[in-house]
Protein backbone atom coordinates (compact mmCIF):
# COMPACT_ATOMS: atom_id res chain seq x y z
CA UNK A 1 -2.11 -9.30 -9.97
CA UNK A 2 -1.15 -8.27 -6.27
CA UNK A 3 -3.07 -10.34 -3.56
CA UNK A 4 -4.15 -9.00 -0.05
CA UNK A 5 -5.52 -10.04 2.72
CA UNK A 6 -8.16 -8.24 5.17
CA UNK A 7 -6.12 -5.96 7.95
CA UNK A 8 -2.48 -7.11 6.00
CA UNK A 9 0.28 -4.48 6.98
CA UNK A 10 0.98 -2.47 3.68
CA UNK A 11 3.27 0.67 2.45
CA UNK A 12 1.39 2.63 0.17
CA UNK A 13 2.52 5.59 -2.02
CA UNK A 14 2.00 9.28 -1.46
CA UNK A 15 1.35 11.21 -4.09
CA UNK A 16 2.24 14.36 -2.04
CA UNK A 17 5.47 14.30 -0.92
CA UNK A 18 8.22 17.06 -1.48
CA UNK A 19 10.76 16.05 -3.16
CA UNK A 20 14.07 14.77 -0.94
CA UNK A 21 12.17 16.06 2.16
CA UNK A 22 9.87 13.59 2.93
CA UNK A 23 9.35 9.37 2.58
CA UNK A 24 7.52 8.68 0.02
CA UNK A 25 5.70 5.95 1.94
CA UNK A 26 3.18 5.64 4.32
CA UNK A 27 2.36 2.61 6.49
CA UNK A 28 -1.13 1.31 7.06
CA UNK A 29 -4.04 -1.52 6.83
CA UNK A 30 -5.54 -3.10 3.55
CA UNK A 31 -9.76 -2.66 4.70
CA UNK A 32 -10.72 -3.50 0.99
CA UNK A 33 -11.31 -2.65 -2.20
CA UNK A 34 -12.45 0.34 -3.88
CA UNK A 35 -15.55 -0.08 -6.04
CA UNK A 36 -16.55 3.51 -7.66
CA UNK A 37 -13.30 5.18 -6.99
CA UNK A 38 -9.86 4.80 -9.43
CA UNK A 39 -9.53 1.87 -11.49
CA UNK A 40 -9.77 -1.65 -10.73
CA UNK A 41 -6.93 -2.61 -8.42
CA UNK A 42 -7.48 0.61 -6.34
CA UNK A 43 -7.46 -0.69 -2.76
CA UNK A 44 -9.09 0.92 0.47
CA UNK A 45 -6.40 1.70 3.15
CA UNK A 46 -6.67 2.61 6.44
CA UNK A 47 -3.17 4.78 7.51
CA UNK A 48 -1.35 4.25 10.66
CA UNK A 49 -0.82 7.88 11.33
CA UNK A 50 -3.90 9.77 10.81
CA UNK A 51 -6.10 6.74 10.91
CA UNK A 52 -7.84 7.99 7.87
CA UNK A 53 -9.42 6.04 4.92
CA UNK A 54 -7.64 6.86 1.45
CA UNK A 55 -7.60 4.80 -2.04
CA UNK A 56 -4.57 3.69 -2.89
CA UNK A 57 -3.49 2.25 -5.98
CA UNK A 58 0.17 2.03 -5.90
CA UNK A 59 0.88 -0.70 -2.61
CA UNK A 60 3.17 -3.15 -1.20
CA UNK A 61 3.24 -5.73 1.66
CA UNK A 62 4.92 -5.09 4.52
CA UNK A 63 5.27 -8.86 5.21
CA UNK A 64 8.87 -10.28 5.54
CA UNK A 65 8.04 -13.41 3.54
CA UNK A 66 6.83 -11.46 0.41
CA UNK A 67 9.60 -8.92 0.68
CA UNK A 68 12.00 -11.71 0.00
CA UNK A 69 10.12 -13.53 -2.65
CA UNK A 70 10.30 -10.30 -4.75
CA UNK A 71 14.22 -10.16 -4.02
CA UNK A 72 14.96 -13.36 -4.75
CA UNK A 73 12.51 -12.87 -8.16
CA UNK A 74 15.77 -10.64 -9.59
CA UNK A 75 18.62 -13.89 -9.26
């Protein structure tokens, strides 16, 4: 299970993108975690761009430190 922190930089999946034409990532804020929307690791995140609220289920940190830890998971 993927741990967070309050405010932690995160990329998060869009489930709208056209195909080749768009990232498939957008960059925002963990603010929590959803309670009565999605399942049960469905997090609330605040987007960079729009400054919006959405639920989110599919997310990453943007942190340096965990980046490598899930290369270096692979050798």
């Amino acid at each position: 299970m993927l741990s967070f922190y309050f405010w932690e930089e995160v990329y998060y999946c869009h489930d709208d993108s056209n195909f080749l034409f768009e990232t498939r990532e957008g960059h925002g804020h963990l603010v929590g975690i959803s309670e009565n929307i999605g399942h049960a690791v469905t997090y609330k995140i605040l987007t960079s761009d729009t400054h919006n609220r959405i639920y989110c289920s599919s997310v990453q940190s943007s942190e340096k430190s965990y980046c490598d830890r899930r290369a270096n998971m692979g050798s």
